[in-house]
N, C-alpha and C. Protein backbone atom coordinates (compact mmCIF):
# COMPACT_ATOMS: atom_id res chain seq x y z
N UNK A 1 -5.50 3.94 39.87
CA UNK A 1 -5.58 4.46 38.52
C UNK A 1 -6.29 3.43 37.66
N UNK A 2 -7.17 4.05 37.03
CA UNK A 2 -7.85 2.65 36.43
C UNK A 2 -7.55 2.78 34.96
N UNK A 3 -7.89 1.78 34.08
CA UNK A 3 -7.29 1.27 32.91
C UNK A 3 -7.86 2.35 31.63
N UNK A 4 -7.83 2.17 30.31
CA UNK A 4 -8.13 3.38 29.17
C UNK A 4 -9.42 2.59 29.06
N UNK A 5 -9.50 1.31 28.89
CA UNK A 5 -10.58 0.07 28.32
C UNK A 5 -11.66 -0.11 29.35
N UNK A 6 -11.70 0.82 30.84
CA UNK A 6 -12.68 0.71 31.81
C UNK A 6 -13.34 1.35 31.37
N UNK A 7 -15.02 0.48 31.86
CA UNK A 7 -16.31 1.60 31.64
C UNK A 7 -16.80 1.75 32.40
N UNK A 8 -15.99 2.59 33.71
CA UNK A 8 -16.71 3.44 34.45
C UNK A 8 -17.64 4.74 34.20
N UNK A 9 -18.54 4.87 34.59
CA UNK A 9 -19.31 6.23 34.21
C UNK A 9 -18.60 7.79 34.56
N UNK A 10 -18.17 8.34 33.91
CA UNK A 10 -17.71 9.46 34.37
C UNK A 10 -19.09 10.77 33.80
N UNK A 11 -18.75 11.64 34.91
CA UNK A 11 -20.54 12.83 34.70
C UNK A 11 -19.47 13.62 33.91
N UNK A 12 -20.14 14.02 33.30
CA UNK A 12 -19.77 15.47 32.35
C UNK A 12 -21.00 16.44 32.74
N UNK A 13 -20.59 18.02 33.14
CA UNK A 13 -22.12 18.62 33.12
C UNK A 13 -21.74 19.41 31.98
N UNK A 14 -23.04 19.71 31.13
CA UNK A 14 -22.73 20.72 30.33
C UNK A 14 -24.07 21.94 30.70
N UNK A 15 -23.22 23.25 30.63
CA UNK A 15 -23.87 24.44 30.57
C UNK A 15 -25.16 24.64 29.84
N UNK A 16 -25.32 23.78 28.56
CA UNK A 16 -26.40 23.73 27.95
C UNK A 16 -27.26 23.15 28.37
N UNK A 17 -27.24 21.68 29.09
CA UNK A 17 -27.90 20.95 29.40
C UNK A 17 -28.29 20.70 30.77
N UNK A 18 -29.94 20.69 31.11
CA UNK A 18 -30.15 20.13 32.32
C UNK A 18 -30.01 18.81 33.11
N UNK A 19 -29.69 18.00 32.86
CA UNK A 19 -28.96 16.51 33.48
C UNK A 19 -27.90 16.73 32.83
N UNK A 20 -27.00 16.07 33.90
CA UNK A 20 -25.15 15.10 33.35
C UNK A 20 -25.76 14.38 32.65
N UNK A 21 -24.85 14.01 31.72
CA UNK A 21 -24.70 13.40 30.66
C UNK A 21 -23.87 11.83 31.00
N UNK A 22 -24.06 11.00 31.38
CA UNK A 22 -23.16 9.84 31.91
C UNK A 22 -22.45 9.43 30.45
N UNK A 23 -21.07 9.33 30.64
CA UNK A 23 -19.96 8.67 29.92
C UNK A 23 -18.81 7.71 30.06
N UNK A 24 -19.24 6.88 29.49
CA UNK A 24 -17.91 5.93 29.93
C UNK A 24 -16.16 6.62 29.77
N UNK A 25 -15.39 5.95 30.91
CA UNK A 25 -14.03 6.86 31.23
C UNK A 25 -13.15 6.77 29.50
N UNK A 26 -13.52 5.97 29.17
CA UNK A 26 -12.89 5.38 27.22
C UNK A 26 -13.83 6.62 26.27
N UNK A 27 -14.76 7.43 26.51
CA UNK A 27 -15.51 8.16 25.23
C UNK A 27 -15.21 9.42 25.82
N UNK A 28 -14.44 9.31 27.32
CA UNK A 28 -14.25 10.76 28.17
C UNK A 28 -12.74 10.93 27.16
N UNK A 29 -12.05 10.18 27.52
CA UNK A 29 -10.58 10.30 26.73
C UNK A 29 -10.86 10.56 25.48
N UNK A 30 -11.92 10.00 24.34
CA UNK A 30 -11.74 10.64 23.28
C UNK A 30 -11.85 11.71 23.02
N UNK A 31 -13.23 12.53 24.08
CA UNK A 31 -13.42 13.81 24.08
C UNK A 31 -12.25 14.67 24.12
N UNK A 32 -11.52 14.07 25.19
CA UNK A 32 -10.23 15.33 25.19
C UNK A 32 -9.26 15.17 24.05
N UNK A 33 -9.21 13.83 23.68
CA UNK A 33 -7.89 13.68 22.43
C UNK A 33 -8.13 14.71 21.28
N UNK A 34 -9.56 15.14 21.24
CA UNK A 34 -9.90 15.58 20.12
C UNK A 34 -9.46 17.31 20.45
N UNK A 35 -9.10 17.75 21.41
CA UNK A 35 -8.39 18.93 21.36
C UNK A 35 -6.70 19.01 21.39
N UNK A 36 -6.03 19.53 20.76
CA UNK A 36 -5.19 20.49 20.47
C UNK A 36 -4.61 21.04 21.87
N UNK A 37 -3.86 20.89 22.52
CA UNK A 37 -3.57 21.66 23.75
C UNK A 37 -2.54 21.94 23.53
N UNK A 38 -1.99 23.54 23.23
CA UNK A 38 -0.80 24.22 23.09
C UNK A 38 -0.36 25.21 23.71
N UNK A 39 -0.89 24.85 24.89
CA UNK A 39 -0.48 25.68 26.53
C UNK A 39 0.20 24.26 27.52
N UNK A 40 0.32 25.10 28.47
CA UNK A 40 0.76 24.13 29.94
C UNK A 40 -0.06 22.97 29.82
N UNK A 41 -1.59 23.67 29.40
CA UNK A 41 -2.37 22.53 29.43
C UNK A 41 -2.16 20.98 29.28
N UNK A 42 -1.33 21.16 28.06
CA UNK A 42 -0.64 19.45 27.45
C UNK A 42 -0.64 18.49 28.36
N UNK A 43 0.39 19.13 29.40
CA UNK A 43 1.02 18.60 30.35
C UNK A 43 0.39 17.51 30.82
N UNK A 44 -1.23 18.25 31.35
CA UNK A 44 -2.13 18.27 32.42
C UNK A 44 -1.73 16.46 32.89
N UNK A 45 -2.12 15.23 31.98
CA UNK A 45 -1.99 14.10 32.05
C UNK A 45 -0.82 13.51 32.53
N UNK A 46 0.23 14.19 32.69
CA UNK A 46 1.57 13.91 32.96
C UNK A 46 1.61 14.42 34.31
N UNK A 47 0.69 14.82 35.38
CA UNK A 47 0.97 14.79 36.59
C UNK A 47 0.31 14.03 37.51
N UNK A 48 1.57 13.61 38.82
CA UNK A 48 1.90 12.25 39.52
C UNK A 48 2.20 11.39 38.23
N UNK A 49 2.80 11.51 37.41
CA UNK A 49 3.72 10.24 36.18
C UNK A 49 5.30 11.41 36.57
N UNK A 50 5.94 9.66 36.04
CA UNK A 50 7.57 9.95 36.16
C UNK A 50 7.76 11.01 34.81
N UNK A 51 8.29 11.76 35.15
CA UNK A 51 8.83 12.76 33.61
C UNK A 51 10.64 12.75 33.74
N UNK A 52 11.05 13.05 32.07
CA UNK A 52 12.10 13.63 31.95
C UNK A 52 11.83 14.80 31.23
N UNK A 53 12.76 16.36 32.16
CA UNK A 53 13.00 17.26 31.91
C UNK A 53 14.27 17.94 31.17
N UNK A 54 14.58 18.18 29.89
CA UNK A 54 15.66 18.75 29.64
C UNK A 54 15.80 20.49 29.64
N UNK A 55 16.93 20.95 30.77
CA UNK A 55 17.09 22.56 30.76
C UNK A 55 17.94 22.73 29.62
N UNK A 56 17.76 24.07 30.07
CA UNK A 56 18.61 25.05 28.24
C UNK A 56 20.16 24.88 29.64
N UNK A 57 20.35 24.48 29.81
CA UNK A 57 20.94 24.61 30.65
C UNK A 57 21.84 22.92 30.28
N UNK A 58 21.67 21.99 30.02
CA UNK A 58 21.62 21.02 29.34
C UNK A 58 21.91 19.90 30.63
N UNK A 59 20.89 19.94 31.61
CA UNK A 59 21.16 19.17 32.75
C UNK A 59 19.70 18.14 32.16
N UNK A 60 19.70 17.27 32.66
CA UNK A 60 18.40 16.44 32.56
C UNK A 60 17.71 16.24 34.44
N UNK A 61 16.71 16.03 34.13
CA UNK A 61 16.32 16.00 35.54
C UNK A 61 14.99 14.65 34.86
N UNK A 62 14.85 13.54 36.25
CA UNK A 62 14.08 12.80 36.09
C UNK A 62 13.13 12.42 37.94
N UNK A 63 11.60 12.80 37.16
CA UNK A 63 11.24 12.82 39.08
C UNK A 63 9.78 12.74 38.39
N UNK A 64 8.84 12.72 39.86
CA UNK A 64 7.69 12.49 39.89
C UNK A 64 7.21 14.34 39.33
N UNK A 65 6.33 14.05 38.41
CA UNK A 65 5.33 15.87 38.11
C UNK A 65 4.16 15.97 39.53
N UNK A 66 4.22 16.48 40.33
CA UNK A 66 3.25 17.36 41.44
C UNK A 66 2.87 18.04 40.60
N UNK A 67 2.98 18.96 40.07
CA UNK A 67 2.21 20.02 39.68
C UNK A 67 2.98 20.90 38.99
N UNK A 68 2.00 22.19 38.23
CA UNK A 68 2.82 23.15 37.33
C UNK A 68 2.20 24.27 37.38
N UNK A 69 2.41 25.25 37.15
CA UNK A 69 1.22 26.28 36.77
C UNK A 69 1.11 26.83 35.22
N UNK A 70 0.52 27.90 34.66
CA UNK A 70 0.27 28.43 33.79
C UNK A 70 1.49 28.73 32.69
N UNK A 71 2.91 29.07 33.58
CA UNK A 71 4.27 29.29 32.92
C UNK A 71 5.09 27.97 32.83
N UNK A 72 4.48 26.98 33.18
CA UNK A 72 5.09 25.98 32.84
C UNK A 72 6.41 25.94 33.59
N UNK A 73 6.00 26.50 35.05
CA UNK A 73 6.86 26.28 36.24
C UNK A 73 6.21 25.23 37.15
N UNK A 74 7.52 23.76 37.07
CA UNK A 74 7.12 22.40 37.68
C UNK A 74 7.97 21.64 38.59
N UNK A 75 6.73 21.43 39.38
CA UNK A 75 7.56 20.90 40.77
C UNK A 75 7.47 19.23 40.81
N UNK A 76 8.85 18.66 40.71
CA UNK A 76 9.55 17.70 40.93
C UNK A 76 9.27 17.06 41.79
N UNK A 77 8.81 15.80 42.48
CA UNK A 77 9.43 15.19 43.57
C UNK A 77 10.07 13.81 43.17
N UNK A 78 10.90 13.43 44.51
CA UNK A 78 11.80 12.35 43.93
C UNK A 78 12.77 12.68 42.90
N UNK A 79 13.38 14.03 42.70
CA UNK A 79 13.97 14.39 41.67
C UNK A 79 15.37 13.74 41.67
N UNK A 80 15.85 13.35 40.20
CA UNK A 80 17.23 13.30 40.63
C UNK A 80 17.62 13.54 38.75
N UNK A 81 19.18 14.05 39.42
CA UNK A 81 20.07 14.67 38.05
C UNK A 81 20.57 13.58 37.33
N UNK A 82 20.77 13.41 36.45
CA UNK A 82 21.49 12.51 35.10
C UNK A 82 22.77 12.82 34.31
N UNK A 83 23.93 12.65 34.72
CA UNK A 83 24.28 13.24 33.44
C UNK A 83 25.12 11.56 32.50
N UNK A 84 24.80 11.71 31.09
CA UNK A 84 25.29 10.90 30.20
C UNK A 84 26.76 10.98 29.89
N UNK A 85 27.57 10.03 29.63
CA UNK A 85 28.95 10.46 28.56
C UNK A 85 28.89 9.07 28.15
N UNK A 86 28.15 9.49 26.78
CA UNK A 86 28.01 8.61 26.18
C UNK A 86 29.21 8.24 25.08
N UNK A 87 30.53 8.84 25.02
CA UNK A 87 31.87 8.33 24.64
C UNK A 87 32.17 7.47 25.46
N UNK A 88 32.37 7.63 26.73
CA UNK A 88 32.88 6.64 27.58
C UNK A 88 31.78 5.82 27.95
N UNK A 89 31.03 5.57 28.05
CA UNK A 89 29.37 4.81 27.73
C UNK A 89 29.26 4.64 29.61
N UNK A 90 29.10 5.81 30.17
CA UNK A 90 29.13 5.68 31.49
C UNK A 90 27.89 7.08 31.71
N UNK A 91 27.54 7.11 32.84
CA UNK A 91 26.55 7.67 33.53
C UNK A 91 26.46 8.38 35.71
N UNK A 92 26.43 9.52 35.60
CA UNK A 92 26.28 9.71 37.02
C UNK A 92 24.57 10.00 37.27
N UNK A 93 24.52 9.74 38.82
CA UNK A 93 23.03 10.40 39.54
C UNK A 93 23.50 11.66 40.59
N UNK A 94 22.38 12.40 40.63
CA UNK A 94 22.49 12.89 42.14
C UNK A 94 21.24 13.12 42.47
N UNK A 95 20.33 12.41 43.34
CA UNK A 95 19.54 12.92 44.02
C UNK A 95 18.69 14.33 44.36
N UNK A 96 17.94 15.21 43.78
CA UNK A 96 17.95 16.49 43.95
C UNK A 96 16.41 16.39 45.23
N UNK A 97 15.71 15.37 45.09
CA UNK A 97 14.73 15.95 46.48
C UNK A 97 13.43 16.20 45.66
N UNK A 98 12.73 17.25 46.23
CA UNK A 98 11.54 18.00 46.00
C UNK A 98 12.51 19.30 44.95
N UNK A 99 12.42 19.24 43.75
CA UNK A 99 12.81 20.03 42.63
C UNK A 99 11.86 21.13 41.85
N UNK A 100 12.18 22.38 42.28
CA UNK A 100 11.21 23.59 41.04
C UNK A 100 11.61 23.91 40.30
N UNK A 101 11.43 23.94 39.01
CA UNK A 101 12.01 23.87 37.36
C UNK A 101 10.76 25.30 37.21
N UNK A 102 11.82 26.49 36.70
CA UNK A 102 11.32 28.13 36.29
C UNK A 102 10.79 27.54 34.77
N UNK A 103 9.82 27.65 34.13
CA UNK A 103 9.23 27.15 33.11
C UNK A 103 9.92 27.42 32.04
N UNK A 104 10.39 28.94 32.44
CA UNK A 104 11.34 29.25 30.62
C UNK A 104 12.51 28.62 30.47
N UNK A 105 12.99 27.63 31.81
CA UNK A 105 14.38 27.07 31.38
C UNK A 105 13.58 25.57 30.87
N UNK A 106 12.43 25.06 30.43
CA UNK A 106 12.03 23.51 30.29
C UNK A 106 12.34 23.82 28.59
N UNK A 107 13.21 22.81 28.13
CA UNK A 107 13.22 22.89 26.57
C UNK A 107 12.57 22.02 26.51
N UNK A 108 12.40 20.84 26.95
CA UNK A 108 11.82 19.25 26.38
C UNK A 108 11.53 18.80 27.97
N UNK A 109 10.01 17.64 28.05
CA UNK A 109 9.72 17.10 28.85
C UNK A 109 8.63 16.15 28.31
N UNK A 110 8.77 14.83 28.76
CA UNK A 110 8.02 13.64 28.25
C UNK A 110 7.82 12.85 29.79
N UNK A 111 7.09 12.10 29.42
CA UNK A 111 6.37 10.41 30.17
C UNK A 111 8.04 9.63 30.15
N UNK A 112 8.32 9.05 31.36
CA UNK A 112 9.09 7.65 31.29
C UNK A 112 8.14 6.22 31.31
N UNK A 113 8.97 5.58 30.51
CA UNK A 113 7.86 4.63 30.97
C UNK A 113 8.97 3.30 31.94
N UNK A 114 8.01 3.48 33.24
CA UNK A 114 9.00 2.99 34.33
C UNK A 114 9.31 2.11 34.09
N UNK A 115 9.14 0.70 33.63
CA UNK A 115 9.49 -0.25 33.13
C UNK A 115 10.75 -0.74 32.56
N UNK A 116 10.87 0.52 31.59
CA UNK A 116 12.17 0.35 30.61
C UNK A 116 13.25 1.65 31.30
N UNK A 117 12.99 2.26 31.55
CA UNK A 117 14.04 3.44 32.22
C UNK A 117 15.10 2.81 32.75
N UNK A 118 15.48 1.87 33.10
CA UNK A 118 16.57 1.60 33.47
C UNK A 118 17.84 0.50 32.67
N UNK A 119 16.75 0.40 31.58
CA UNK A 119 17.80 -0.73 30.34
C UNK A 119 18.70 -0.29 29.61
N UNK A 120 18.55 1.28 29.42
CA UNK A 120 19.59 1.71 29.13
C UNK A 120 21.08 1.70 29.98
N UNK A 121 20.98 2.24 31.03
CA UNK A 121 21.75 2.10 32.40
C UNK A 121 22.18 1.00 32.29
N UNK A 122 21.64 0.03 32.34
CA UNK A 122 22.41 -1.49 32.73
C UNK A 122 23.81 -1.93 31.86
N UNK A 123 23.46 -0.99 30.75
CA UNK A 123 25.04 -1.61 30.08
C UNK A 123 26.04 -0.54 30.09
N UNK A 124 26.04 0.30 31.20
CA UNK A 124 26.57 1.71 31.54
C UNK A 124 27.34 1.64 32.26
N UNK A 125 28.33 2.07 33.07
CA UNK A 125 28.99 1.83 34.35
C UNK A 125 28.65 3.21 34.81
N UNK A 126 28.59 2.93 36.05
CA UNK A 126 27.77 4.33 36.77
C UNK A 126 29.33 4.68 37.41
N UNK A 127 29.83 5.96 37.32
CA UNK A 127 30.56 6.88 37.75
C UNK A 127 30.13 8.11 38.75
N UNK A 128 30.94 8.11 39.86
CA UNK A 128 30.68 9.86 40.51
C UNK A 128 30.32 11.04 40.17
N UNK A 129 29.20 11.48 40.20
CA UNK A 129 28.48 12.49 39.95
C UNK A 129 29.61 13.76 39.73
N UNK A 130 30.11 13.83 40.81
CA UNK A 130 31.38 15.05 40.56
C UNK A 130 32.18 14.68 39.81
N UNK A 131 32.62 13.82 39.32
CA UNK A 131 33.58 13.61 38.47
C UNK A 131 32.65 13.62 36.82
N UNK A 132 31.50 13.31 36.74
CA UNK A 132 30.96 13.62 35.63
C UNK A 132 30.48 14.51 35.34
N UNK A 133 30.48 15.54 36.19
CA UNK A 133 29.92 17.16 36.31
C UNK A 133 31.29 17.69 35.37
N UNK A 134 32.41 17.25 36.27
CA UNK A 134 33.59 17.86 35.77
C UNK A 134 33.98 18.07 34.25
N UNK A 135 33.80 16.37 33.81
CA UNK A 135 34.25 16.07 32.32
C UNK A 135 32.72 16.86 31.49
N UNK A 136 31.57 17.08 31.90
CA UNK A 136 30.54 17.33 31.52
C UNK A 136 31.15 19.37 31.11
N UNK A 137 31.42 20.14 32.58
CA UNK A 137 31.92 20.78 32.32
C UNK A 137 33.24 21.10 31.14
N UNK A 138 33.88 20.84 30.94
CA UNK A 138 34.90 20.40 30.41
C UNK A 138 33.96 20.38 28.71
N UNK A 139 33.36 19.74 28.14
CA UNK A 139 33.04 19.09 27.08
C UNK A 139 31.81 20.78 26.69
N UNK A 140 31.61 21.29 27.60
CA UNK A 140 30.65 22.60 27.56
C UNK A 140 31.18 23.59 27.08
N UNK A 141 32.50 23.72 27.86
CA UNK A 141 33.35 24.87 27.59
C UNK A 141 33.91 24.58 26.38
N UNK A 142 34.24 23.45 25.35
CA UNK A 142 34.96 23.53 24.97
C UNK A 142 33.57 23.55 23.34
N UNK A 143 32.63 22.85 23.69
CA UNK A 143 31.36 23.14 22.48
C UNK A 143 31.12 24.97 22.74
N UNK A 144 30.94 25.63 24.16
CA UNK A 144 31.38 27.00 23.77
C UNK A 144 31.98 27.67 23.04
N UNK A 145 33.58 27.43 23.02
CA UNK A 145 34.68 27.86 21.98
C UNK A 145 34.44 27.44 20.25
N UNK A 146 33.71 26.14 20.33
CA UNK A 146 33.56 25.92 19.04
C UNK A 146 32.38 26.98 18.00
N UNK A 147 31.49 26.99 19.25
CA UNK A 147 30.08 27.78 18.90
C UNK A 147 30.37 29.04 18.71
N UNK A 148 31.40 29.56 19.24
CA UNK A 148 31.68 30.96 19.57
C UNK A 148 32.20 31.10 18.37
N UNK A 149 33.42 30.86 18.01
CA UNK A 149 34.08 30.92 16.59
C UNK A 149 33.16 30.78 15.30
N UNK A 150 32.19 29.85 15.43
CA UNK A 150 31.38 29.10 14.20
C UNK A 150 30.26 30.69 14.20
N UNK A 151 29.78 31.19 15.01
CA UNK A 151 29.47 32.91 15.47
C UNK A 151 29.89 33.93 14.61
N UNK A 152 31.64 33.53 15.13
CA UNK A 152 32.35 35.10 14.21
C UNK A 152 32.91 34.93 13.13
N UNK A 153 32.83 33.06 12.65
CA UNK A 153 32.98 32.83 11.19
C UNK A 153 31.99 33.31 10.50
N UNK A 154 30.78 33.15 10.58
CA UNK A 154 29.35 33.47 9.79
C UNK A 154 29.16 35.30 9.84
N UNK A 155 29.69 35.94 11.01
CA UNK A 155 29.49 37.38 11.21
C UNK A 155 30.40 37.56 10.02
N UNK A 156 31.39 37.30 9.57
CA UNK A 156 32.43 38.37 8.47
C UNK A 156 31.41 37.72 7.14
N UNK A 157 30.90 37.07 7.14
CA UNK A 157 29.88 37.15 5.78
C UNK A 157 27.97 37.91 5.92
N UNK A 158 28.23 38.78 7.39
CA UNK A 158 26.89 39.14 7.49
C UNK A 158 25.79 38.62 8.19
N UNK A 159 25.83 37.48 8.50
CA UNK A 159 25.06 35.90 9.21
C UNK A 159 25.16 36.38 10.45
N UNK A 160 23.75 36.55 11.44
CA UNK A 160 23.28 36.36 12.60
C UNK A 160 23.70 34.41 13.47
N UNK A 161 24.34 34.70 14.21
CA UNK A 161 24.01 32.89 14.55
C UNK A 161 23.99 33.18 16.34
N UNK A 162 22.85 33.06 16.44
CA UNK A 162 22.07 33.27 17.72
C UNK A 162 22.57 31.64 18.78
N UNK A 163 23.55 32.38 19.39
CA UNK A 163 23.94 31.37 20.09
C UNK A 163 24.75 31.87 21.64
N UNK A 164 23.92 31.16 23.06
CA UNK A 164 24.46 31.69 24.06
C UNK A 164 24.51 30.55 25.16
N UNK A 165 25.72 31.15 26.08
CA UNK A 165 26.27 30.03 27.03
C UNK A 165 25.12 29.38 27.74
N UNK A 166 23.93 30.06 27.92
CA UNK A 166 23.26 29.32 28.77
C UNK A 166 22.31 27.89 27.82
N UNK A 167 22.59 28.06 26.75
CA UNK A 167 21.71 27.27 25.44
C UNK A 167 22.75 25.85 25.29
N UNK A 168 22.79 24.74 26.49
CA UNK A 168 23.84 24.02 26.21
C UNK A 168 22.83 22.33 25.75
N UNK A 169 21.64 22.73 25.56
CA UNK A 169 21.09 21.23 25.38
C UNK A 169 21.21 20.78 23.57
């Protein structure tokens, strides 16, 4: 992978023009910064980089991006699960493998930057995945009941409050 500050020649062809156009890899990147990408497209730069994924589902997933398609359905490798309890300032893993994430469950997904990903952790005590699933469960069901009520408080004054079990991030 070479650097932002290299001036390698990269060809651009354009449809208009009869010769490539030679560009250094630094005036190629500006070209693209200067668009707007508000499709999958975004992504595009974020694959083979480490990502974190958050589902509506409110699991986090952290792995290598392979690839995505058009719906913003993305395949994982090296995947593995996270979950935080950040009251008890502790943390589980589990390993998930080669991971496919259905695009309409991705609420949030960013760059790690490998370096620092693990400084948080260090002042964490890492706990059993099943046992933090559990209390994780536990803390879901019970923001359910709260959400649910806070629902049919706002319904007796008329108020829509669009809220469902699978929406836990």
């Amino acid at each position: 992978m070479s650097d932002r500050g290299s001036t390698e020649p990269v060809t651009l062809v354009s449809t208009h023009a009869q010769q490539p156009k030679k560009i250094s890899e630094g005036e190629a990147d500006l070209y693209l910064d200067q668009y707007n990408f508000t499709t999958t497209a975004a992504i595009v730069g974020s694959v083979d980089r480490k990502i974190f994924v958050l589902l509506r589902d409110g699991r986090m997933l952290f792995g290598v991006l392979r690839t995505f398609d058009q719906y913003a359905n993305l395949i994982l490798q090296h995947c593995v699960e996270r979950i935080y309890l950040c009251e008890s300032n502790q943390y589980a893993e589990q390993p998930r493998g080669l991971f496919m994430v259905r695009g309409e469950n991705v609420v949030m997904l960013g760059e790690v930057d490998i370096d620092k990903e693990d400084q948080p952790l260090e002042s964490m005590e890492r706990i059993e995945f099943s046992d933090a699933a559990r209390r994780k469960n536990q803390q879901d069901e019970a923001r359910y009941k709260r959400e649910t009520n806070k629902g049919k408080q706002l319904a007796r004054y008329g108020q829509l409050y669009d809220f469902h079990k699978s929406d836990m991030y």
